[in-house]
Protein backbone atom coordinates (compact mmCIF):
# COMPACT_ATOMS: atom_id res chain seq x y z
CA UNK A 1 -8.91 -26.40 14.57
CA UNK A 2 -11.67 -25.07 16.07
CA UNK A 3 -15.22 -27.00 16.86
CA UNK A 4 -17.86 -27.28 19.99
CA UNK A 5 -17.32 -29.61 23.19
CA UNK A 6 -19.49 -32.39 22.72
CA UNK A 7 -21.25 -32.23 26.28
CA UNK A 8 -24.07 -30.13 26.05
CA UNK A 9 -25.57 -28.56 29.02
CA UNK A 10 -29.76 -27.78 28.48
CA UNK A 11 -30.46 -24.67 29.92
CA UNK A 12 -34.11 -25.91 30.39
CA UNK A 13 -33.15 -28.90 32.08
CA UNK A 14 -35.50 -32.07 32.42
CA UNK A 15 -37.88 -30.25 34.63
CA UNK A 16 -38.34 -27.43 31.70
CA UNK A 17 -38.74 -30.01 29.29
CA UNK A 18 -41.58 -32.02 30.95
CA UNK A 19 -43.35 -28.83 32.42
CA UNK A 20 -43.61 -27.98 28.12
CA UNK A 21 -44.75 -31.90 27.46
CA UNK A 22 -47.67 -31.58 29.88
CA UNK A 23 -48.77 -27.75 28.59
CA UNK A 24 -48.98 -29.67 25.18
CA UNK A 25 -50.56 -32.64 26.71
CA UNK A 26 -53.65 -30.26 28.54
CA UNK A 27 -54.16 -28.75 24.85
CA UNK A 28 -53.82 -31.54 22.33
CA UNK A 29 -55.77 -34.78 22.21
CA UNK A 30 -53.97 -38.14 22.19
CA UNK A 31 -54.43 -39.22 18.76
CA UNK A 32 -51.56 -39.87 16.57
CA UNK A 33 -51.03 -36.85 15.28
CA UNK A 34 -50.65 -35.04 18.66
CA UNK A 35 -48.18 -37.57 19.99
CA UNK A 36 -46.35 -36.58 16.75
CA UNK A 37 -46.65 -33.05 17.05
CA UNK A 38 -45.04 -32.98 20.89
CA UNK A 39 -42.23 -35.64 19.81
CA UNK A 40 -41.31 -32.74 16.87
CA UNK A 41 -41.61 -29.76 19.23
CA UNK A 42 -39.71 -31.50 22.00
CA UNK A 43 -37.08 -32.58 19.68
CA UNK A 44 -37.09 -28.74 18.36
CA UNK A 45 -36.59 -27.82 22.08
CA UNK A 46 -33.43 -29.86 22.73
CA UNK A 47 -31.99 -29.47 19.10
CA UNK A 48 -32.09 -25.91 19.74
CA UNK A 49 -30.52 -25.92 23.18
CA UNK A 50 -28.07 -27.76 22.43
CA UNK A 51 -27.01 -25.53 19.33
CA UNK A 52 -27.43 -22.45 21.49
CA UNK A 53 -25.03 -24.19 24.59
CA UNK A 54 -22.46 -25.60 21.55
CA UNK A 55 -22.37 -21.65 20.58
CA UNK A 56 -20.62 -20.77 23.48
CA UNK A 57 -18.60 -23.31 24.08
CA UNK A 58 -15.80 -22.86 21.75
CA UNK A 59 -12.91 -25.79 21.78
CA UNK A 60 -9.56 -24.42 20.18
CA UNK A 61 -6.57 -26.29 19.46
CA UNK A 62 -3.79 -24.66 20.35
CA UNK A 63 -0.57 -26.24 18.22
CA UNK A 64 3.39 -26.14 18.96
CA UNK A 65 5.13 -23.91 17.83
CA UNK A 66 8.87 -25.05 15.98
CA UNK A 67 10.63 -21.87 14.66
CA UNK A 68 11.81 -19.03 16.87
CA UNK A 69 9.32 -17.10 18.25
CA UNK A 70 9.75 -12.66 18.40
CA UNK A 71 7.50 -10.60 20.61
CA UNK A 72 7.46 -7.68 17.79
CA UNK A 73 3.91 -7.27 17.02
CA UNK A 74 5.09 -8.01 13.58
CA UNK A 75 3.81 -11.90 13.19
CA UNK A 76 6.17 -12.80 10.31
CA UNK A 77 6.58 -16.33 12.57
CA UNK A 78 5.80 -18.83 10.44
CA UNK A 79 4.27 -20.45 13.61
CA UNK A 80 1.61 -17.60 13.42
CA UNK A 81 1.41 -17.86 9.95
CA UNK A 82 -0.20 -20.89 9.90
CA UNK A 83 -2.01 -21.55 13.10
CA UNK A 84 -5.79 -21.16 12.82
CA UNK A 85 -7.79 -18.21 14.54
CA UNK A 86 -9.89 -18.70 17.44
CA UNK A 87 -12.89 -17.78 14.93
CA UNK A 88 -14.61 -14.30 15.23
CA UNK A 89 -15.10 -11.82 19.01
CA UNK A 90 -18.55 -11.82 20.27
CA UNK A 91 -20.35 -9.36 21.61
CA UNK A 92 -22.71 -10.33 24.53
CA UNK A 93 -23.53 -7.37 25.58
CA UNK A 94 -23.56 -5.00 22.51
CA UNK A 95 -25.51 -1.78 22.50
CA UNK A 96 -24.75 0.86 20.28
CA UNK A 97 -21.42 1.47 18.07
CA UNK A 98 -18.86 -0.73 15.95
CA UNK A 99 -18.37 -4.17 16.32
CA UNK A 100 -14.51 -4.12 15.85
CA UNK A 101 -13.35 -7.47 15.18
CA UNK A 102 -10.36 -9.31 16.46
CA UNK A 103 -8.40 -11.99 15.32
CA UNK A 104 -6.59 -14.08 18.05
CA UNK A 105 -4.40 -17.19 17.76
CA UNK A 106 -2.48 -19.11 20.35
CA UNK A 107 0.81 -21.62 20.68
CA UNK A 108 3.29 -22.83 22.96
CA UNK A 109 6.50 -24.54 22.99
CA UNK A 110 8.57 -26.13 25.80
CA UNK A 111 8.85 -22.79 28.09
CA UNK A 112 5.65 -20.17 27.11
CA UNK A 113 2.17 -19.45 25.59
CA UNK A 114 2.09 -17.35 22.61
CA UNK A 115 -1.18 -15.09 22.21
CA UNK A 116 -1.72 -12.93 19.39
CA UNK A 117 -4.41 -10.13 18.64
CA UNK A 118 -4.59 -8.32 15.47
CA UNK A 119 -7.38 -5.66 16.73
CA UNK A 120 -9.74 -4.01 13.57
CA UNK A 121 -9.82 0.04 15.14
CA UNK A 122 -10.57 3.24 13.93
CA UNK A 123 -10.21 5.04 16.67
CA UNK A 124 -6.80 3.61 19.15
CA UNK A 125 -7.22 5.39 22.35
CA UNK A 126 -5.31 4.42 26.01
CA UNK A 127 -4.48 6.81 29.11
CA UNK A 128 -2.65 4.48 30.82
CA UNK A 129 0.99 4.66 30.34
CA UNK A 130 2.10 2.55 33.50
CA UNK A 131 1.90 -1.26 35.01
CA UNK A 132 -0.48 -2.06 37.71
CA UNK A 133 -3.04 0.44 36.42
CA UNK A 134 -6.11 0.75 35.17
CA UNK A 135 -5.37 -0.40 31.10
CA UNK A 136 -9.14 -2.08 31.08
CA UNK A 137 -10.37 1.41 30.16
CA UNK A 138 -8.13 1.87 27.53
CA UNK A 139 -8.07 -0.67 24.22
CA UNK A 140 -6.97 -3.40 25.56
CA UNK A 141 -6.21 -7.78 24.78
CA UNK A 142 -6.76 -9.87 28.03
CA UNK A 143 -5.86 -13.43 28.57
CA UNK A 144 -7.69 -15.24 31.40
CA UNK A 145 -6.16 -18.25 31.75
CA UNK A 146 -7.43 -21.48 34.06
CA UNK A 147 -4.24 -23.68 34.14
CA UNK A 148 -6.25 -26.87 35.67
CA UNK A 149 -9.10 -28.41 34.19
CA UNK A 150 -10.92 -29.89 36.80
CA UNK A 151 -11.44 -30.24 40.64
CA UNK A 152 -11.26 -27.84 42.72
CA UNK A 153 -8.51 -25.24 41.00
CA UNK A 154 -11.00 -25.49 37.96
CA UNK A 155 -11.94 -21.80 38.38
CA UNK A 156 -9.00 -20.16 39.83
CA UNK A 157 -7.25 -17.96 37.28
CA UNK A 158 -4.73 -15.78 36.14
CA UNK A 159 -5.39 -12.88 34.00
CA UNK A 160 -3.33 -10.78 31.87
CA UNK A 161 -4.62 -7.37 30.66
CA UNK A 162 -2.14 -5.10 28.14
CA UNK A 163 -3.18 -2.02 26.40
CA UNK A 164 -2.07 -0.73 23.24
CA UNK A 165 0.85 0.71 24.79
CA UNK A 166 2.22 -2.31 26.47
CA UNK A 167 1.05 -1.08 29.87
CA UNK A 168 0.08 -3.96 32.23
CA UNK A 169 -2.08 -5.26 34.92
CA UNK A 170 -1.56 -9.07 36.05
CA UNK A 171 -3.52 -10.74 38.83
CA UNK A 172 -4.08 -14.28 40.54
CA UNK A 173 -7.44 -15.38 41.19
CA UNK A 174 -7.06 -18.85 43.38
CA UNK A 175 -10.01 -18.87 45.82
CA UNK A 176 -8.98 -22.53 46.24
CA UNK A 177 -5.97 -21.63 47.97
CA UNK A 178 -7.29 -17.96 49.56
CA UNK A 179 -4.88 -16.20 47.12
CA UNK A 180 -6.61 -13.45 45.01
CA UNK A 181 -3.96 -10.53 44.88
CA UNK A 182 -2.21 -8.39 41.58
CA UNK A 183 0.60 -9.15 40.77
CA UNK A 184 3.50 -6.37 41.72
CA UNK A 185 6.80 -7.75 40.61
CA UNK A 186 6.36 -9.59 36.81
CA UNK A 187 9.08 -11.72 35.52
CA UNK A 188 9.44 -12.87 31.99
CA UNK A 189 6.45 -11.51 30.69
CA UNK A 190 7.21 -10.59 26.88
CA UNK A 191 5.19 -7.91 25.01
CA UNK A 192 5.38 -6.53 21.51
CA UNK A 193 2.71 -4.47 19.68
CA UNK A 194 2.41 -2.33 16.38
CA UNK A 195 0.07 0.61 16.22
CA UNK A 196 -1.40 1.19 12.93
CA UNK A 197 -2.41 4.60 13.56
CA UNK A 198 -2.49 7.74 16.00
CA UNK A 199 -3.02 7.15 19.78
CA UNK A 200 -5.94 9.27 21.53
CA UNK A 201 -6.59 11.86 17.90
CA UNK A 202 -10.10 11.14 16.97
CA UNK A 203 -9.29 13.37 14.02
CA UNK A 204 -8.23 10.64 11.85
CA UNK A 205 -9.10 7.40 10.96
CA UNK A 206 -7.22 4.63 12.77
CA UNK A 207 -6.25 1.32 10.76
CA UNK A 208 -5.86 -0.83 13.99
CA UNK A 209 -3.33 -2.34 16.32
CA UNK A 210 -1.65 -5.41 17.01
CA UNK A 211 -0.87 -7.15 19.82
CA UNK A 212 1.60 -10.37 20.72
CA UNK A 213 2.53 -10.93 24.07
CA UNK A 214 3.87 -14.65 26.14
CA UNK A 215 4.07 -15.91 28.94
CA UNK A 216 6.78 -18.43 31.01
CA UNK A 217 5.27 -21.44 31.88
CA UNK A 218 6.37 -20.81 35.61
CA UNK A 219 3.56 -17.99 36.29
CA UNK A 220 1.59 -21.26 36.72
CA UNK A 221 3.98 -23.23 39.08
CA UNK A 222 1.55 -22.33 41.90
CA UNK A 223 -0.95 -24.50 40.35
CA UNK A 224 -1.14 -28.12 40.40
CA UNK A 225 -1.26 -28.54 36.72
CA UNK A 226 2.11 -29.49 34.94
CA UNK A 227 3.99 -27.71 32.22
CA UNK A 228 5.18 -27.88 29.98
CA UNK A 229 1.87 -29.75 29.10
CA UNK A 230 1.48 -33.08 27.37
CA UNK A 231 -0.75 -34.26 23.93
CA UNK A 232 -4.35 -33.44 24.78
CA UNK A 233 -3.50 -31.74 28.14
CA UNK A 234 -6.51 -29.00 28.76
CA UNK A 235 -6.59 -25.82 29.99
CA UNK A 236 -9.59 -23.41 30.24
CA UNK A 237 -9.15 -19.53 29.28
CA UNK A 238 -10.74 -16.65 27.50
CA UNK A 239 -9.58 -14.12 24.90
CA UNK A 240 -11.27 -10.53 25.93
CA UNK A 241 -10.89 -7.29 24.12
CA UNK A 242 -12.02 -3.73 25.32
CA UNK A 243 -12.36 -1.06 23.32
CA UNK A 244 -11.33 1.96 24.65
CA UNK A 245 -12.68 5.50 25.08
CA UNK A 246 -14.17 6.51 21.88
CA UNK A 247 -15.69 3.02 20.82
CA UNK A 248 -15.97 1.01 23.99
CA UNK A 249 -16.92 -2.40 23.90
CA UNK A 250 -16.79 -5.34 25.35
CA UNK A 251 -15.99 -8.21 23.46
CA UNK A 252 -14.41 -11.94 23.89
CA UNK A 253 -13.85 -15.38 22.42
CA UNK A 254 -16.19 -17.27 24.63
CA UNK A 255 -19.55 -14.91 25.93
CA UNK A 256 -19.81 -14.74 29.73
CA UNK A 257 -23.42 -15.68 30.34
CA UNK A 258 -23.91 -12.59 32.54
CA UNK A 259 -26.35 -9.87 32.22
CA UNK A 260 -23.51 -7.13 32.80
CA UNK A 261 -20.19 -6.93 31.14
CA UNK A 262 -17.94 -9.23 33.24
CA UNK A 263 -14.38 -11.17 32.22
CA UNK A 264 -14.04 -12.43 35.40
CA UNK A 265 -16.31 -15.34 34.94
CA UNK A 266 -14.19 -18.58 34.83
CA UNK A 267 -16.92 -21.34 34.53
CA UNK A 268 -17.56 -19.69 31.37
CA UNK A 269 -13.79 -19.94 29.59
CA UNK A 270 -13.84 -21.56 26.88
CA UNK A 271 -11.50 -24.60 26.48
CA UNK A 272 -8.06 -24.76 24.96
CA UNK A 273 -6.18 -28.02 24.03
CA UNK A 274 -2.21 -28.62 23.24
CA UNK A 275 -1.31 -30.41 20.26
CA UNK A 276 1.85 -31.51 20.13
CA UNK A 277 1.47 -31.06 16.74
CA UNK A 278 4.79 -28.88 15.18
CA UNK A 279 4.28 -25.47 13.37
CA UNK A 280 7.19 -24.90 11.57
């Protein structure tokens, strides 16, 4: 299930608001019909904030799975079969090009997170064939994940960036704690993809390329947040996509509100929370 947090944030603000009230106020005579006329436009005003700040603040419920769980690339789980997307990729920053979509999903059980990307791509293109390098230029599925929800851990991170090779970077973002380093030594990360195409020939037409990957529970024991989590537990992450060297984009779950293309913008993840509802 996906719908929008129900605290809404006006990008105006009060002061925005009034300094619009008393523009109207200079121009339009008290009678009845201008009092009317700035209660509509002022109700306008927030009605339309408010849809605008609900856009980008996706909430996704993110169920249990019950069957065994493969990291293939295949999705034949019957977990993945019936959880519900995230809903479509924006594109914040869009300027010329496709708008490849992707369709991502998420579970858990008692020891990992489940993500899976099934990436629309005519054109599958990645350079980087080892860890630790630089797969963001390539097509590439990121997971930035924010294991606690408030306080002052709320934006440190983790993020997990695989190409369509399987080729990975990980890194820990806790400026809480004074620990922002990549990761060198990964343990129980599991990765599966299927490539519906050619890699790097831009003489054909690609289908796409799927990608499934987890991730143990204990890549979070750093954090103060427990796991395996609880009904209703929270966590705050985004879903990115890039699209590699012939088509490149940038594109993601929740927009970062900056004026650049930039992931690495925690207070803008949108938020995620467990079910302990089964998916059998």
């Amino acid at each position: 299930m996906i719908y929008c947090d129900n605290v809404f944030r006006f990008d105006m603000g009060n002061a925005g608001l009034k300094h619009i009230i008393n523009r109207l106020l200079t121009f339009t005579l008290l009678t009845q019909e201008g009092i009317m006329r700035i209660i509509v436009i002022s109700f306008f005003i927030i009605s339309f904030s408010a849809t605008q700040i609900c856009a980008e603040s996706p909430v996704y419920i993110a169920k249990k799975a019950a069957c065994a769980m493969a990291m293939d690339g295949i999705l034949n789980e019957s977990a993945w079969q019936k959880a519900e997307s995230v809903g479509p990729f924006v594109f914040p920053w869009f300027k010329e090009g496709e708008k490849e979509q992707t369709e991502a999903k998420i579970l858990w059980d008692d020891e990992r997170l489940y993500f899976s990307f099934i990436c629309d791509d005519k054109h599958i293109w990645a350079d980087h064939f080892t860890h630790f390098t630089a797969v963001f230029r390539d097509d590439t599925c990121e997971a930035f994940i924010s294991p606690v929800p408030e306080g002052k851990e709320r934006l440190d991170y983790m993020n997990y960036e695989i190409n369509c090779l399987g080729s990975y970077l990980v890194q820990s973002h806790a400026k809480s704690r004074d620990a922002d380093f990549s990761w060198r030594e990964v343990t129980g990360l599991e990765i599966g993809r299927v490539i519906n195409g050619t890699v790097n020939d831009d003489s054909d037409v690609d289908s796409g390329w799927v990608l499934e990957f987890s991730i143990p529970f204990s890549h979070f024991k750093d954090f103060s947040a427990e796991f395996p989590p609880t009904d209703g537990q929270v966590v705050y992450l985004n879903l990115n996509r890039l699209g590699g060297k012939t088509n490149l984009q940038y594109s993601q779950w929740t927009a970062s509100q900056t004026p650049k293309p930039q992931f690495h913008s925690p207070a803008d993840f949108g938020k995620v929370i467990f079910s302990t509802e089964l998916l059998k």
